[in-house]
C-alpha atoms as a PDB file:
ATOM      1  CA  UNK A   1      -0.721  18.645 -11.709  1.00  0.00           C
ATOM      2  CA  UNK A   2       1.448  16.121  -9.928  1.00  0.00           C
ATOM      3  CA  UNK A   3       2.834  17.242  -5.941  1.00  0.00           C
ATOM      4  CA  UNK A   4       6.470  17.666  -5.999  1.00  0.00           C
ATOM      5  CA  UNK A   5       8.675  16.008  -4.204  1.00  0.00           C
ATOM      6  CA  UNK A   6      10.523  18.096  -1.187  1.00  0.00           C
ATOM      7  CA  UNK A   7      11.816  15.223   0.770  1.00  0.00           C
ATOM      8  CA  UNK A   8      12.964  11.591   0.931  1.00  0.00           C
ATOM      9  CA  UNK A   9      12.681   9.077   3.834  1.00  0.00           C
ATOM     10  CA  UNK A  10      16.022   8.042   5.330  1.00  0.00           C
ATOM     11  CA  UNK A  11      15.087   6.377   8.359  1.00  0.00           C
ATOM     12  CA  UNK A  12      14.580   6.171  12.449  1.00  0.00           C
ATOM     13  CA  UNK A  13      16.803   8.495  14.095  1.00  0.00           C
ATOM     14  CA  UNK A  14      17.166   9.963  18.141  1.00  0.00           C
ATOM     15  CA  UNK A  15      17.332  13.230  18.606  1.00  0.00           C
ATOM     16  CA  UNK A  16      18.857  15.618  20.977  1.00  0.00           C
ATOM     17  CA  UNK A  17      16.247  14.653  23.981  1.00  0.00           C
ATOM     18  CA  UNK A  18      16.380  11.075  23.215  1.00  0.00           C
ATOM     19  CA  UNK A  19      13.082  10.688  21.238  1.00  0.00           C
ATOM     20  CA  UNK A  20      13.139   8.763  18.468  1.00  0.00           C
ATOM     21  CA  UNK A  21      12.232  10.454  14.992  1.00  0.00           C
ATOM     22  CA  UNK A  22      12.155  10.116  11.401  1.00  0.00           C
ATOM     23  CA  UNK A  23      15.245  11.807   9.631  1.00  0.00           C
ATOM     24  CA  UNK A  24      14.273  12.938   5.934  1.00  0.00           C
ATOM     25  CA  UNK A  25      17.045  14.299   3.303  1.00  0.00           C
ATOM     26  CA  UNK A  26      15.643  17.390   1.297  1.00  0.00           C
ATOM     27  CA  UNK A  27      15.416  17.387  -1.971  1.00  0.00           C
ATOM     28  CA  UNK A  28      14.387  20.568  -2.784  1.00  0.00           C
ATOM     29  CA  UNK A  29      15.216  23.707  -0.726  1.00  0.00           C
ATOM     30  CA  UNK A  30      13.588  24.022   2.774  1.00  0.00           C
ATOM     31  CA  UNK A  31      12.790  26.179   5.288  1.00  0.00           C
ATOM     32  CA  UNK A  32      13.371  25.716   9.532  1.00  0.00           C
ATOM     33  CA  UNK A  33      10.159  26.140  10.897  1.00  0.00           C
ATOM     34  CA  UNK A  34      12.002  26.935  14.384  1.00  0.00           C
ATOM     35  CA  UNK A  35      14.912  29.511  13.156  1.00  0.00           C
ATOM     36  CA  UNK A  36      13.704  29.754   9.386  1.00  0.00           C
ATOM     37  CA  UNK A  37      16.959  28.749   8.398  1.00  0.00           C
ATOM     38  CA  UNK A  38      18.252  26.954   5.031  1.00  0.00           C
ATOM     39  CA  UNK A  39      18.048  23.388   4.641  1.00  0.00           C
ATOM     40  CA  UNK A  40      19.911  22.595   2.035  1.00  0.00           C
ATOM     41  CA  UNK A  41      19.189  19.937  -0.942  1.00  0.00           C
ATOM     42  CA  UNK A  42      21.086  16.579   0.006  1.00  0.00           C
ATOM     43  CA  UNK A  43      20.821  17.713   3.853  1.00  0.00           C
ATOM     44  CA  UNK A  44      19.338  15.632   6.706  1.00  0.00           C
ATOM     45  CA  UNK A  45      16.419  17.183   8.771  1.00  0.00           C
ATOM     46  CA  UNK A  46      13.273  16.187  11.044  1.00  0.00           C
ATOM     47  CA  UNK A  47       9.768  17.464  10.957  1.00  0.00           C
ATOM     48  CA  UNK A  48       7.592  18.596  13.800  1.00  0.00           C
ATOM     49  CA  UNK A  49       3.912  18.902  13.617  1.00  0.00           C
ATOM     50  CA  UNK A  50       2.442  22.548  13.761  1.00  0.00           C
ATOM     51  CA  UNK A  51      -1.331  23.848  13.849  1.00  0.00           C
ATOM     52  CA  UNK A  52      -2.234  24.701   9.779  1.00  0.00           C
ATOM     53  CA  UNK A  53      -4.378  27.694  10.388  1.00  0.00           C
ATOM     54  CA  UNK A  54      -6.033  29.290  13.085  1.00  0.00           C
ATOM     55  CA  UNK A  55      -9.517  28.298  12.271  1.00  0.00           C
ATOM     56  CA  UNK A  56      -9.155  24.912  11.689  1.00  0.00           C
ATOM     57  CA  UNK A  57      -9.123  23.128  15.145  1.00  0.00           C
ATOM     58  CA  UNK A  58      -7.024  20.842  14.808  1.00  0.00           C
ATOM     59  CA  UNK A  59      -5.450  20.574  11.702  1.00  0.00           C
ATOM     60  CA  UNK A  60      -2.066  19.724  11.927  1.00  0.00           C
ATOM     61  CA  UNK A  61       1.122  19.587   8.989  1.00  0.00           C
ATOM     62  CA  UNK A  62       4.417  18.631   9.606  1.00  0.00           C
ATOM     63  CA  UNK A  63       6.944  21.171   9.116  1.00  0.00           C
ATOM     64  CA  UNK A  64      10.666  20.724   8.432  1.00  0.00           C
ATOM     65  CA  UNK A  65      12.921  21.432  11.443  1.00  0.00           C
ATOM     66  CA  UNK A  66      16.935  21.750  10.553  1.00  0.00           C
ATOM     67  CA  UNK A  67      19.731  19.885  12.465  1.00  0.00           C
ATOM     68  CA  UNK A  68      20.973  22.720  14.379  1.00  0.00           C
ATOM     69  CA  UNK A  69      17.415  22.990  16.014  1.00  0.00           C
ATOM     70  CA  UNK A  70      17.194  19.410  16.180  1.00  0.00           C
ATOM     71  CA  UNK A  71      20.429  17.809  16.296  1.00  0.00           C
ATOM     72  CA  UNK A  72      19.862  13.953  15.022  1.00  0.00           C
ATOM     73  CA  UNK A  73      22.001  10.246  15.229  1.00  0.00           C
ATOM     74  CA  UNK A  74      21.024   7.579  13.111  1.00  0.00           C
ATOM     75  CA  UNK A  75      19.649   4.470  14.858  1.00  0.00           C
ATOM     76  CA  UNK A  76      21.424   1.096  14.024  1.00  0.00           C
ATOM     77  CA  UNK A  77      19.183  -1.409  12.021  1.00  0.00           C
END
């Protein structure tokens, strides 16, 4: 059975502490990983990595973090 799809790739962003990030747009609904708030088809958000499980050392995923937790500004090209 094929993956779905939950996000697309929209490009190099900065974020609130000046980091540079990857901004995604959701396709499907999402969850915050920080607030567990909505993210919304169509909407903008960033990812974080977070340990998978306790018993696998680690093991990391990246989990979707919201623009309110992680406010984001596109880079120029």
């Amino acid at each position: 059975m094929p993956t779905q799809v939950k996000s697309n790739y929209v490009g190099r962003a900065i974020d609130g502490t000046a980091s540079v990030t990857t901004a995604y747009r959701a396709v499907i609904a999402l969850e915050c990983v920080e607030c567990t708030g909505a993210i919304g088809p169509g909407h903008l958000f960033s990812r974080r990595s977070q340990p998978v499980a306790r018993r696998m050392i680690g093991a990391l995923t990246l989990a979707p973090v919201c623009l309110a937790c992680r406010p984001l500004r596109m880079q120029d090209r």
